[in-house]
Structure formats: C-alpha cells, structure tokens
PDB file of N, CA and C in Angstrom:
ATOM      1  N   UNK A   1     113.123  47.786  35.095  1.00  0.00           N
ATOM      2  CA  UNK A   1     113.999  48.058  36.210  1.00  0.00           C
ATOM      3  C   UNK A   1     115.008  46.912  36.326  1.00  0.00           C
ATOM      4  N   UNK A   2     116.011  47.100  36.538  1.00  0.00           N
ATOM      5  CA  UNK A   2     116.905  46.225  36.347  1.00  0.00           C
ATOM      6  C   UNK A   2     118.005  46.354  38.153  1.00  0.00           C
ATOM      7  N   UNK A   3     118.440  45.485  38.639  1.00  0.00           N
ATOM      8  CA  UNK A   3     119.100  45.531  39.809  1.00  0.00           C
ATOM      9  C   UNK A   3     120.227  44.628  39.984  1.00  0.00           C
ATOM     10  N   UNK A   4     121.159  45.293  40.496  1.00  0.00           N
ATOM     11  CA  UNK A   4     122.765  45.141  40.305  1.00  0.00           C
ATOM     12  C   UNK A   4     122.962  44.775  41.995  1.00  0.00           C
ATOM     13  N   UNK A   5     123.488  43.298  42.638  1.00  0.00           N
ATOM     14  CA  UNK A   5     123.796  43.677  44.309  1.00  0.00           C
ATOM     15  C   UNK A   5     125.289  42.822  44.025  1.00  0.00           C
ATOM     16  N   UNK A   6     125.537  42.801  45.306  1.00  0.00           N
ATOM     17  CA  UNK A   6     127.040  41.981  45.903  1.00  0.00           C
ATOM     18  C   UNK A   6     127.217  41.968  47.119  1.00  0.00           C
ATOM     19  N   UNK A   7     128.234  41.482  47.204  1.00  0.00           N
ATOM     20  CA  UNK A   7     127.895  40.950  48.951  1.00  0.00           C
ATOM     21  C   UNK A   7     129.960  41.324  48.952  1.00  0.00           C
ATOM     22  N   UNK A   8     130.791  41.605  50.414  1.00  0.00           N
ATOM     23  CA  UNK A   8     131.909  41.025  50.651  1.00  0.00           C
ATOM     24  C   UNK A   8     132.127  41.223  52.139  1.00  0.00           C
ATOM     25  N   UNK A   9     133.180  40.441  52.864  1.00  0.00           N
ATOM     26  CA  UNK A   9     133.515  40.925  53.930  1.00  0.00           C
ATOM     27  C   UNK A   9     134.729  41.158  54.360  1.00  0.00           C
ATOM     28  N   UNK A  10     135.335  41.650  55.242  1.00  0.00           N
ATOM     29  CA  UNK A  10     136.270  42.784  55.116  1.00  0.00           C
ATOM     30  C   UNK A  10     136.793  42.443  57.118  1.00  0.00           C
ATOM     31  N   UNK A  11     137.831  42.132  57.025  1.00  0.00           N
ATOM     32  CA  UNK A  11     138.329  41.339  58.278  1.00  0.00           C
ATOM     33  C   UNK A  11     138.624  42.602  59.401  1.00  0.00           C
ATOM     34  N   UNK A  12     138.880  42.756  60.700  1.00  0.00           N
ATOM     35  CA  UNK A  12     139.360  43.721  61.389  1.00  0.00           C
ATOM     36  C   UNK A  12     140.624  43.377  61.671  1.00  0.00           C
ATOM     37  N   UNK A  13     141.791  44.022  61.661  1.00  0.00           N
ATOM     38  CA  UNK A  13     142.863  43.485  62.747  1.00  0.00           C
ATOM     39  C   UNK A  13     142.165  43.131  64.363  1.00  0.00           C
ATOM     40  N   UNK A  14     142.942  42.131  64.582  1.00  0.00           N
ATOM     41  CA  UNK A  14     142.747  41.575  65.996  1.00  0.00           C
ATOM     42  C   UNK A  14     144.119  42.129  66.707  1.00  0.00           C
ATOM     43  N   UNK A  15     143.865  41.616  67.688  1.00  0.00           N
ATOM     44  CA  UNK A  15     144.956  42.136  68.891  1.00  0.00           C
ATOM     45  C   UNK A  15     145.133  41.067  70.581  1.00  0.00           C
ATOM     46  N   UNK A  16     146.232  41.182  71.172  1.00  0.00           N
ATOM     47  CA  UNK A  16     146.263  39.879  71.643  1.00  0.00           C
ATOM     48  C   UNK A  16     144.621  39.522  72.274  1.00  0.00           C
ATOM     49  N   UNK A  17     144.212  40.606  72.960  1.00  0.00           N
ATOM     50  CA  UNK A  17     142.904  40.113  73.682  1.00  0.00           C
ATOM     51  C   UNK A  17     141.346  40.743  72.957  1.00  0.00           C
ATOM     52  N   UNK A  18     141.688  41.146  72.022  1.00  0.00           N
ATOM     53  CA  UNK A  18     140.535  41.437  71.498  1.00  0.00           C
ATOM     54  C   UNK A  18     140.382  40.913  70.061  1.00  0.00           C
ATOM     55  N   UNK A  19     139.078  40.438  69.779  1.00  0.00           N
ATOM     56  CA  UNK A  19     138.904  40.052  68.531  1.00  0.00           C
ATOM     57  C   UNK A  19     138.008  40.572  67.956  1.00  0.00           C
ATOM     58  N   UNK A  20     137.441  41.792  67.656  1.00  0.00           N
ATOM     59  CA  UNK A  20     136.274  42.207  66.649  1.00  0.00           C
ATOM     60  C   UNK A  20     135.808  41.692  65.541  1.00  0.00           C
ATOM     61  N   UNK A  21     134.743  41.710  64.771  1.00  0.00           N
ATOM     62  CA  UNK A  21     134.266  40.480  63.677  1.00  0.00           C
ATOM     63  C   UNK A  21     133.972  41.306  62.551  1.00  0.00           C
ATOM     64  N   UNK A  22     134.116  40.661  61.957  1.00  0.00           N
ATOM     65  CA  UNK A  22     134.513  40.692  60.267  1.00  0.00           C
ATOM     66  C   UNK A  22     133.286  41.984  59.684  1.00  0.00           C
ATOM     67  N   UNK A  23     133.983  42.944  59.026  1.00  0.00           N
ATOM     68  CA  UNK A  23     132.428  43.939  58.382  1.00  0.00           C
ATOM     69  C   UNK A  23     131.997  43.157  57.224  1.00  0.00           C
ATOM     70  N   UNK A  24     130.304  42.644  57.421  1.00  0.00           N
ATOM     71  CA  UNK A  24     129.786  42.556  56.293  1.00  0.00           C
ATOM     72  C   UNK A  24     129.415  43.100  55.618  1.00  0.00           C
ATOM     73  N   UNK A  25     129.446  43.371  54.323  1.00  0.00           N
ATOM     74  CA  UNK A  25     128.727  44.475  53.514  1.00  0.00           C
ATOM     75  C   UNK A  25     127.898  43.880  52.286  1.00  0.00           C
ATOM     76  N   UNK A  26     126.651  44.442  52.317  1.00  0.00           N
ATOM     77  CA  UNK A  26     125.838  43.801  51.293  1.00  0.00           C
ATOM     78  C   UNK A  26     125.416  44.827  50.720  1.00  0.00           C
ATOM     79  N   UNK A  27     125.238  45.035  49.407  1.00  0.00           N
ATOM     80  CA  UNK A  27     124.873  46.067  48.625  1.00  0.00           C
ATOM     81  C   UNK A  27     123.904  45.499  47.021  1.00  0.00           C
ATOM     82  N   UNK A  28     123.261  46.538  47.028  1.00  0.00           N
ATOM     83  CA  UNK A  28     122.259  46.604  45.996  1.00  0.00           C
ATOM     84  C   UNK A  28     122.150  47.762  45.835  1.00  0.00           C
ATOM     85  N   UNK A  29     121.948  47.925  43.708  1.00  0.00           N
ATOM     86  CA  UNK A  29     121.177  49.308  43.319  1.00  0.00           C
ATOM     87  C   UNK A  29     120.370  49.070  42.457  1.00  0.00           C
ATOM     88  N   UNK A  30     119.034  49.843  42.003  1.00  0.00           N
ATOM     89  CA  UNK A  30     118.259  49.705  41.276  1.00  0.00           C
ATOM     90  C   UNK A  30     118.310  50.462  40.298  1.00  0.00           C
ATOM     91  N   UNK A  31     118.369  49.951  38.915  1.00  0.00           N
ATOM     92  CA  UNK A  31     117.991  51.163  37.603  1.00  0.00           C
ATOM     93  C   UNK A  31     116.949  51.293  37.028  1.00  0.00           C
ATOM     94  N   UNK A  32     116.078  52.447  36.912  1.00  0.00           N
ATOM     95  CA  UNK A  32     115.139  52.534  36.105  1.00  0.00           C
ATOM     96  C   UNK A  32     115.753  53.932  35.146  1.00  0.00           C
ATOM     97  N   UNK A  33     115.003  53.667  33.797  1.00  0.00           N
ATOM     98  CA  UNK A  33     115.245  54.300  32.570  1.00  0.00           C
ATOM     99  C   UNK A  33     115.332  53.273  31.162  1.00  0.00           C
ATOM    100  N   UNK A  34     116.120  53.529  30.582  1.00  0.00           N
ATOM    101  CA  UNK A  34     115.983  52.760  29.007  1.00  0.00           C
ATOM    102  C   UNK A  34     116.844  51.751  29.611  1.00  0.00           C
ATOM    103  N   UNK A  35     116.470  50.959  28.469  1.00  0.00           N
ATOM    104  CA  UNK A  35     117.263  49.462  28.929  1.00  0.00           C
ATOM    105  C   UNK A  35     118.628  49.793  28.217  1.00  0.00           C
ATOM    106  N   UNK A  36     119.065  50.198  27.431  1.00  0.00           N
ATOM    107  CA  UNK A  36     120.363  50.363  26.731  1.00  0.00           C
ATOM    108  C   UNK A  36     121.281  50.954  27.370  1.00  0.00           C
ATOM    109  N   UNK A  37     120.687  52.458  28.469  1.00  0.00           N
ATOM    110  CA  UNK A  37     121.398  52.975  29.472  1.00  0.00           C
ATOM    111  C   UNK A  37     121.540  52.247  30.271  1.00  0.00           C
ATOM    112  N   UNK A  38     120.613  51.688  31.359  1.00  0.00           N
ATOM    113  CA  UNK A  38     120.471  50.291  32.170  1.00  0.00           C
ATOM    114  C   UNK A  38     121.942  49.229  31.944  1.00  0.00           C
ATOM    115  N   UNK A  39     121.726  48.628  30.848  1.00  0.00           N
ATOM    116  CA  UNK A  39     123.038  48.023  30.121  1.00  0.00           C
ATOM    117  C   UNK A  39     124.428  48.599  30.939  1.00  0.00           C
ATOM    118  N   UNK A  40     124.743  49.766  30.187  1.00  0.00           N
ATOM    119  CA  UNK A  40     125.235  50.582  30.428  1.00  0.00           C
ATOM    120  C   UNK A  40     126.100  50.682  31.938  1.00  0.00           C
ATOM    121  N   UNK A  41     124.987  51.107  32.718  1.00  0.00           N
ATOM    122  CA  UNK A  41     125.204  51.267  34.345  1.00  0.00           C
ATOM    123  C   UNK A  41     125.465  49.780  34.764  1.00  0.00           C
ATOM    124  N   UNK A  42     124.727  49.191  34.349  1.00  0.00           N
ATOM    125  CA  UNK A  42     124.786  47.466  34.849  1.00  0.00           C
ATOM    126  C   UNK A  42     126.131  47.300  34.639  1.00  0.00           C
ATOM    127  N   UNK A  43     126.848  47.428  33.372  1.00  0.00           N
ATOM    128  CA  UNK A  43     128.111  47.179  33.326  1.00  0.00           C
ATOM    129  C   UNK A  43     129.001  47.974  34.567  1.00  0.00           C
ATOM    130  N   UNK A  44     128.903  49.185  34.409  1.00  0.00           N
ATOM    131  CA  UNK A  44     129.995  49.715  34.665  1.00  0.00           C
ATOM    132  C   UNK A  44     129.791  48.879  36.841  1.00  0.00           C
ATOM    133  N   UNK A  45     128.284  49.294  37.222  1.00  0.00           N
ATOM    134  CA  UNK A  45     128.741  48.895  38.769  1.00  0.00           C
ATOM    135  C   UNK A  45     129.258  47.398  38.927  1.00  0.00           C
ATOM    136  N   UNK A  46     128.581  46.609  37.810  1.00  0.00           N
ATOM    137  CA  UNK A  46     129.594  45.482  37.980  1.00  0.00           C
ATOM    138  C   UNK A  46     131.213  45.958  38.043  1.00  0.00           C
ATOM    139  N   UNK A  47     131.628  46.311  37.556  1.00  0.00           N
ATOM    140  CA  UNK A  47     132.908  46.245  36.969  1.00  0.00           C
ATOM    141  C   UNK A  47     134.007  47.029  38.457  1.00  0.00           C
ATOM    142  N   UNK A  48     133.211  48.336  38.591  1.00  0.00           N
ATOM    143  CA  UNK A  48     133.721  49.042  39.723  1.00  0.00           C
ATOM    144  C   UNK A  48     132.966  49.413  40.573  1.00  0.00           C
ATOM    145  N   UNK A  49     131.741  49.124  40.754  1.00  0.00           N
ATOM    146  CA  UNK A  49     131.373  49.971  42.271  1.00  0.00           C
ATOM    147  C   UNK A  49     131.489  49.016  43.290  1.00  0.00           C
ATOM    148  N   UNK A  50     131.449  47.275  43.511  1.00  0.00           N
ATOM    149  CA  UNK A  50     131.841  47.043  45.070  1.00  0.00           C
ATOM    150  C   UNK A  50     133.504  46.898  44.601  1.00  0.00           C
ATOM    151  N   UNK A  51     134.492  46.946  43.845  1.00  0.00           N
ATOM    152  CA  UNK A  51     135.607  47.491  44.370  1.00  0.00           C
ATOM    153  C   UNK A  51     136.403  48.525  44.928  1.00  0.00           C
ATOM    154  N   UNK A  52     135.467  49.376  44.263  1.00  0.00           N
ATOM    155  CA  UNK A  52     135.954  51.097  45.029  1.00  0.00           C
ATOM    156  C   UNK A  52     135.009  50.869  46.521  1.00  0.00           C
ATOM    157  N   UNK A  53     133.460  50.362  46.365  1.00  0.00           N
ATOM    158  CA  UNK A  53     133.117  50.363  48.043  1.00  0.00           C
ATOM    159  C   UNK A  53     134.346  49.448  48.774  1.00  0.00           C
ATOM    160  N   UNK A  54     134.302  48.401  47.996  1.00  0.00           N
ATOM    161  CA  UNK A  54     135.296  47.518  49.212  1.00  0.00           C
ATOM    162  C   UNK A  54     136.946  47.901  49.954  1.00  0.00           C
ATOM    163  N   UNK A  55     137.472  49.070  48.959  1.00  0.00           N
ATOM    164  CA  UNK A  55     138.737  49.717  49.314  1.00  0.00           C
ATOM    165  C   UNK A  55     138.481  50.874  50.397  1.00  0.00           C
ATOM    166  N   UNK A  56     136.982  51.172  50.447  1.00  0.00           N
ATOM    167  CA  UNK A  56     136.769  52.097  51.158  1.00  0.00           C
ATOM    168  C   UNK A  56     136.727  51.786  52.716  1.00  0.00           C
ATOM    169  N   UNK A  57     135.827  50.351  52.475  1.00  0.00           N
ATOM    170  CA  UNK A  57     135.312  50.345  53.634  1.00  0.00           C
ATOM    171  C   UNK A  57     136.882  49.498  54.661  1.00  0.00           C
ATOM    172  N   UNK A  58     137.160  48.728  53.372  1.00  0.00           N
ATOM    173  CA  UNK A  58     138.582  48.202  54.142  1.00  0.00           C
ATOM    174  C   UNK A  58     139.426  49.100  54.637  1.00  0.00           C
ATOM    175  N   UNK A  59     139.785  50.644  54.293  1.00  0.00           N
ATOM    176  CA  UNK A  59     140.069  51.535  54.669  1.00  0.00           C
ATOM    177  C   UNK A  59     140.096  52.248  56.464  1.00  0.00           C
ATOM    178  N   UNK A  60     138.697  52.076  55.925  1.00  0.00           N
ATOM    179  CA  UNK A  60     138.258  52.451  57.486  1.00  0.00           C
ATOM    180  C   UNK A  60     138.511  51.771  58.430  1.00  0.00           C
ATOM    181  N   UNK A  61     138.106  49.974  58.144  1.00  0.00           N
ATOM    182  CA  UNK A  61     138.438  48.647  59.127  1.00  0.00           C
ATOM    183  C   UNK A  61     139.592  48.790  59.601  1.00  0.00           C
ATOM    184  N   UNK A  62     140.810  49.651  58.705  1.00  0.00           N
ATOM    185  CA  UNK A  62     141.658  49.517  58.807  1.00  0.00           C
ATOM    186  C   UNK A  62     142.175  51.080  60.402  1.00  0.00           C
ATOM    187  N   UNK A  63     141.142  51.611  60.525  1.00  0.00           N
ATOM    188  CA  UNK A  63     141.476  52.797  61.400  1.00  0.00           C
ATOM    189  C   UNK A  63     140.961  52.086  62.589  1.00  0.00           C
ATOM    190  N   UNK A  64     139.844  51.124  62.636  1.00  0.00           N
ATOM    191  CA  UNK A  64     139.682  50.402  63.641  1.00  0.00           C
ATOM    192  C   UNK A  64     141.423  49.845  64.761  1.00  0.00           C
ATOM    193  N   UNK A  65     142.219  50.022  63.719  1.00  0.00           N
ATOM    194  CA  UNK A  65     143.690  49.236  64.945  1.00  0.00           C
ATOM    195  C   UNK A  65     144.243  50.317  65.705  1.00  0.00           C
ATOM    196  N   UNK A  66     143.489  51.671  65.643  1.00  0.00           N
ATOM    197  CA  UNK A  66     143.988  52.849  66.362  1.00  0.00           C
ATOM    198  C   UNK A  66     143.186  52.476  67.594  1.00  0.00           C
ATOM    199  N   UNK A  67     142.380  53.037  67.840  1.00  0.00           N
ATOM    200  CA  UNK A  67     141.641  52.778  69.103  1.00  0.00           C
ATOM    201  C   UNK A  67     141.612  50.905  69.802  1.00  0.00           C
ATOM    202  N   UNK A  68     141.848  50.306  69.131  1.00  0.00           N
ATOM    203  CA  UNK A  68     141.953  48.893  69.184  1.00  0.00           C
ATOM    204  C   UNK A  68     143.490  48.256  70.386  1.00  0.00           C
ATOM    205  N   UNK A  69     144.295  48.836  69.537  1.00  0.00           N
ATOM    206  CA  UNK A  69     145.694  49.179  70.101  1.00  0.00           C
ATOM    207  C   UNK A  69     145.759  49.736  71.373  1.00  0.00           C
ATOM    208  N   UNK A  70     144.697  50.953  71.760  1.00  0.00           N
ATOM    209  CA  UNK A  70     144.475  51.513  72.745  1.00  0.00           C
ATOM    210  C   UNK A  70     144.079  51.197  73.690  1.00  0.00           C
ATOM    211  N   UNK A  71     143.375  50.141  73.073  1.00  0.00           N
ATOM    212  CA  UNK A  71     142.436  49.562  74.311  1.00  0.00           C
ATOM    213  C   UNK A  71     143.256  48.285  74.888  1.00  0.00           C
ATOM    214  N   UNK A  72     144.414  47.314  74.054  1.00  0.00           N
ATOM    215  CA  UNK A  72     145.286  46.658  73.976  1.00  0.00           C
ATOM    216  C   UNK A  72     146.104  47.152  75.091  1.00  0.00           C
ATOM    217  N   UNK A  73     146.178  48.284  74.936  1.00  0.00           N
ATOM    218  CA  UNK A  73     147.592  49.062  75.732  1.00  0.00           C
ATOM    219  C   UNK A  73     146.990  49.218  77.449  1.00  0.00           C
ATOM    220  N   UNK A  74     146.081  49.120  77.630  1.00  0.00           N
ATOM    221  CA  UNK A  74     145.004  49.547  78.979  1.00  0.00           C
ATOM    222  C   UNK A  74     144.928  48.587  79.094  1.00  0.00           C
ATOM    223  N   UNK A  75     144.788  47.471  78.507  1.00  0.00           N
ATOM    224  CA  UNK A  75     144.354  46.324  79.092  1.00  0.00           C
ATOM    225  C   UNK A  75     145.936  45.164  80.027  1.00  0.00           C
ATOM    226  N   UNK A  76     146.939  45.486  79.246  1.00  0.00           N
ATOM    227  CA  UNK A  76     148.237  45.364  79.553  1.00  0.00           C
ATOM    228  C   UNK A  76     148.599  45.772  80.891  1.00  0.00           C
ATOM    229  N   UNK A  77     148.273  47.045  80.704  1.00  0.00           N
ATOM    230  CA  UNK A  77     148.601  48.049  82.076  1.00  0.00           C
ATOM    231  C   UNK A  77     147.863  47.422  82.965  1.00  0.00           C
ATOM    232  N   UNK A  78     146.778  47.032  82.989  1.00  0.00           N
ATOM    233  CA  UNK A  78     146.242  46.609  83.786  1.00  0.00           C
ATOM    234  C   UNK A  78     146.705  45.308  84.376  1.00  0.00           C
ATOM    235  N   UNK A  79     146.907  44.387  83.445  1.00  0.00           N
ATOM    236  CA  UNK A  79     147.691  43.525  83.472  1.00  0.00           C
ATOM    237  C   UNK A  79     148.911  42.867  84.730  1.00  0.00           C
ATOM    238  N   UNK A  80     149.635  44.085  84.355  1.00  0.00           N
ATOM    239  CA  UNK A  80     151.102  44.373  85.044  1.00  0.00           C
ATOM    240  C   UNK A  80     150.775  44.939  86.124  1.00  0.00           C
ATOM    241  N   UNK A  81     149.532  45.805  86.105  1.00  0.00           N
ATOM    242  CA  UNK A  81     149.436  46.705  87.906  1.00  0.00           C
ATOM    243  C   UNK A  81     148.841  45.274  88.423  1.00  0.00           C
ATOM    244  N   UNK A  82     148.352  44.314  88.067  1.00  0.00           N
ATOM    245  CA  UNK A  82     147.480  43.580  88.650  1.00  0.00           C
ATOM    246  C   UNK A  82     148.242  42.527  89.316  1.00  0.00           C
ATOM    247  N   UNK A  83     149.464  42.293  88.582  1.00  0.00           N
ATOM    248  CA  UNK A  83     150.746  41.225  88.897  1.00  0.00           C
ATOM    249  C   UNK A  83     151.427  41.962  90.058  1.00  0.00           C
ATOM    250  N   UNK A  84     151.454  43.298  90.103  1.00  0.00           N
ATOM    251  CA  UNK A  84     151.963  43.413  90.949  1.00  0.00           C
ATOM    252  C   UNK A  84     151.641  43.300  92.348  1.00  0.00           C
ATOM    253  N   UNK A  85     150.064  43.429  92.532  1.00  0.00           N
ATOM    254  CA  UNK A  85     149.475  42.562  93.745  1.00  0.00           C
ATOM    255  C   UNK A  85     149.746  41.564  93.720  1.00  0.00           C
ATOM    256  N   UNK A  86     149.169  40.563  93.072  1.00  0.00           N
ATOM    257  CA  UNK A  86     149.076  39.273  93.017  1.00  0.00           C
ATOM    258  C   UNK A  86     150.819  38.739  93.333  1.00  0.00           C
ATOM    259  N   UNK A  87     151.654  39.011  92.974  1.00  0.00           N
ATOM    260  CA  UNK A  87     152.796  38.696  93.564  1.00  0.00           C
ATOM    261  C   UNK A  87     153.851  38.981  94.844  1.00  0.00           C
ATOM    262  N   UNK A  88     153.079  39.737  95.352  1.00  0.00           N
ATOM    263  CA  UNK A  88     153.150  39.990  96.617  1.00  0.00           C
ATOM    264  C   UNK A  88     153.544  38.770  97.711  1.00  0.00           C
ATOM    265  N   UNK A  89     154.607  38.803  98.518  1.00  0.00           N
ATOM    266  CA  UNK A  89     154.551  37.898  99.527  1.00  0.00           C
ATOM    267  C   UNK A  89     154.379  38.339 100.797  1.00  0.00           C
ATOM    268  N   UNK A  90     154.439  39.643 101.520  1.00  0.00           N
ATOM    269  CA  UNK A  90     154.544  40.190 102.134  1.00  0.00           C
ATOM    270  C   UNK A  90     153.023  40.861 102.498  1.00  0.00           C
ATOM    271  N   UNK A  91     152.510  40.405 103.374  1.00  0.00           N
ATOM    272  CA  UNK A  91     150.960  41.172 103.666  1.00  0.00           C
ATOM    273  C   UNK A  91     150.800  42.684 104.004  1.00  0.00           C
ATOM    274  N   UNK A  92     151.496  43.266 104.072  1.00  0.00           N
ATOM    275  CA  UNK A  92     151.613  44.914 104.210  1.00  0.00           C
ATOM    276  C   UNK A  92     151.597  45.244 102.721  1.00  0.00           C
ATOM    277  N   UNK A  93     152.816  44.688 102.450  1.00  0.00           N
ATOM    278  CA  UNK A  93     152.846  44.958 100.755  1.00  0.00           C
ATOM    279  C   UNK A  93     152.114  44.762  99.766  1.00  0.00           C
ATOM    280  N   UNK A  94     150.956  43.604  99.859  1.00  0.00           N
ATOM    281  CA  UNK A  94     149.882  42.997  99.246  1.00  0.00           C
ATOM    282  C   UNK A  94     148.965  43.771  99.498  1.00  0.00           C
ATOM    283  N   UNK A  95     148.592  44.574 100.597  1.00  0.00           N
ATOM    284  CA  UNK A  95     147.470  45.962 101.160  1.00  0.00           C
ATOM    285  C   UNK A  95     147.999  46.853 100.489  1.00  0.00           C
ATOM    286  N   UNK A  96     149.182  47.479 100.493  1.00  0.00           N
ATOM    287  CA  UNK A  96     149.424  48.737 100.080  1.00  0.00           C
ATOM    288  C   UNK A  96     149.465  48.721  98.384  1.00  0.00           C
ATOM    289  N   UNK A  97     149.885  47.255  97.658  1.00  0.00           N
ATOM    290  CA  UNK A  97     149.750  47.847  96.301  1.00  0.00           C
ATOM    291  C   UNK A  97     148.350  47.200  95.711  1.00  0.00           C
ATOM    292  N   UNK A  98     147.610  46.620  96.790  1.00  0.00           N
ATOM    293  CA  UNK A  98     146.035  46.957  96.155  1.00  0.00           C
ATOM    294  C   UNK A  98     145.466  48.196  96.752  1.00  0.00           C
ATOM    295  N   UNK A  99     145.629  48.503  97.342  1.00  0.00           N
ATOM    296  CA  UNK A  99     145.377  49.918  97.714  1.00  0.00           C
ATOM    297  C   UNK A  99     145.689  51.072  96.641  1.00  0.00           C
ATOM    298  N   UNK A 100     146.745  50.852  96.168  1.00  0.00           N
ATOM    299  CA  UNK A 100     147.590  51.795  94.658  1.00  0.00           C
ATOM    300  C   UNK A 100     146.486  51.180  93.714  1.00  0.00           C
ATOM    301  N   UNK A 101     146.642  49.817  93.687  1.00  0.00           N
ATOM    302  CA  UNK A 101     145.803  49.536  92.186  1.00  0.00           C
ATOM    303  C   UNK A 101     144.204  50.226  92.304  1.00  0.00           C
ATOM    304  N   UNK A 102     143.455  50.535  93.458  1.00  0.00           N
ATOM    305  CA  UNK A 102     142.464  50.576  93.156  1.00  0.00           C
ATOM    306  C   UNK A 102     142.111  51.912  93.653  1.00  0.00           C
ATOM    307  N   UNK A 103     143.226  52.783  93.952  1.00  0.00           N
ATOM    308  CA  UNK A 103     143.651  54.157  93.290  1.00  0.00           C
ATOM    309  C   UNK A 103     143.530  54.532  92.060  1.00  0.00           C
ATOM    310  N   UNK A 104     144.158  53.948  90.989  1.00  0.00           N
ATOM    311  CA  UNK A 104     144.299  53.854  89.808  1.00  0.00           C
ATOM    312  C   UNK A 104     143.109  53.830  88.768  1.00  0.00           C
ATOM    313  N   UNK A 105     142.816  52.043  89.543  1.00  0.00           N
ATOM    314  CA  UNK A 105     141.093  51.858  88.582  1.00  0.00           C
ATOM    315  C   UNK A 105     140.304  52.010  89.553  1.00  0.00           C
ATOM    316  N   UNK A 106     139.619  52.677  89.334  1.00  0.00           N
ATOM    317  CA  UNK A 106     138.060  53.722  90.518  1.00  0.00           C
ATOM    318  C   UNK A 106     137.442  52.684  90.234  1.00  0.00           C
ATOM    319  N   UNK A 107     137.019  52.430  89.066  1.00  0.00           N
ATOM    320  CA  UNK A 107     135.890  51.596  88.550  1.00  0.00           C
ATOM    321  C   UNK A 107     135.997  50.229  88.661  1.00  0.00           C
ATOM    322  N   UNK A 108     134.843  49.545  89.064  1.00  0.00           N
ATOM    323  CA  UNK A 108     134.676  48.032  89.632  1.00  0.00           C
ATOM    324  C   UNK A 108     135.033  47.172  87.822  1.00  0.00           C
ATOM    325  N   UNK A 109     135.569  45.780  88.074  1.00  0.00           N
ATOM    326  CA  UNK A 109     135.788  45.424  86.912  1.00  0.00           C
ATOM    327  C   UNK A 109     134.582  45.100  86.435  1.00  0.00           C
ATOM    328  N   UNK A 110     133.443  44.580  87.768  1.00  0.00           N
ATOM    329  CA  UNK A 110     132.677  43.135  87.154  1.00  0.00           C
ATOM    330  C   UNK A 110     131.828  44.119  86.246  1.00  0.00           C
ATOM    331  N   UNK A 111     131.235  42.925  85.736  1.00  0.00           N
ATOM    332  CA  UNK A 111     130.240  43.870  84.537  1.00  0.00           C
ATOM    333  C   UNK A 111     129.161  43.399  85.015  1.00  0.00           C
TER     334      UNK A 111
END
C-alpha cells in the first residue's frame, strides 16, 4: 500500500470589517494493487491532483466575496443610520431618528 498526501492553504478575500481565515486543506490517498500501477498513480496525483483540488477549492473561496460584500454592505448601512443619531444636536431630533433607527433594526445588537 503505498500513500500519496499534501497539505495547502487558500486565503479568503477580506473586506473592510470582516476578516475570515484562510481554508486549510489537507489531503491524503491510499493505493493498494501492484506496485508498478501504484508507481503509476503515485506519479500522476503527485503531479496533478492537489493542483486541480487547489483551483477548485480556491474557486469557491473565491464565491465567499459574494455574500461577504453583503454583509460589508449592511454593516455600512448600519453605519450611516447610526451617525445619523449620534450626530444629532437637537433632542427631538436625536428621539425621532433613534426611533427610525430602531424601526429599521428590530433586533438588539448585543450578542
């Protein structure tokens, strides 16, 4: 039996406030059969199987900046509705647009 592994990791885009962490990928395969075939396979996954895995999976990391972006974009908004209380000088006006903001977000921030 003969066994072929590799290891790589594969970065996410970041975004101003979010940073997700790096995909590790570790891989191993095992051959059993003749050693000459063995040979054989040994060569070839050296040669191409963690580069075709690693285009794959970078692929995907790479769909991670859709929803990422999204969440970027909400977090902004939030941002800007939040300035707009906070800059308030006027105490009617400081009630009424936290009153709007928390129209908006139902949900409590704290965690």
């Amino acid at each position: 039996m003969t066994k072929v592994s590799g290891s790589f990791t594969t970065g996410i885009e970041k975004t101003a406030d979010l940073s997700p962490p790096a995909i590790e990928c570790q891989w191993e395969v095992d051959f059993d059969g003749e050693p000459d075939l063995e040979k054989v396979l040994l060569g070839y996954y050296r040669k191409h199987y963690e580069d075709g895995l690693q285009r794959v999976i970078t692929e995907q990391a790479r769909a991670f900046a859709v929803p990422l972006a999204s969440m970027q974009r909400e977090i902004d908004a939030l941002r800007k509705a939040r300035a707009v209380v906070d800059t308030q000088t006027d105490a009617d006006a400081a009630l009424a647009a936290l009153d709007h903001f928390n129209g908006v977000y139902k949900k409590s921030l704290a965690v």
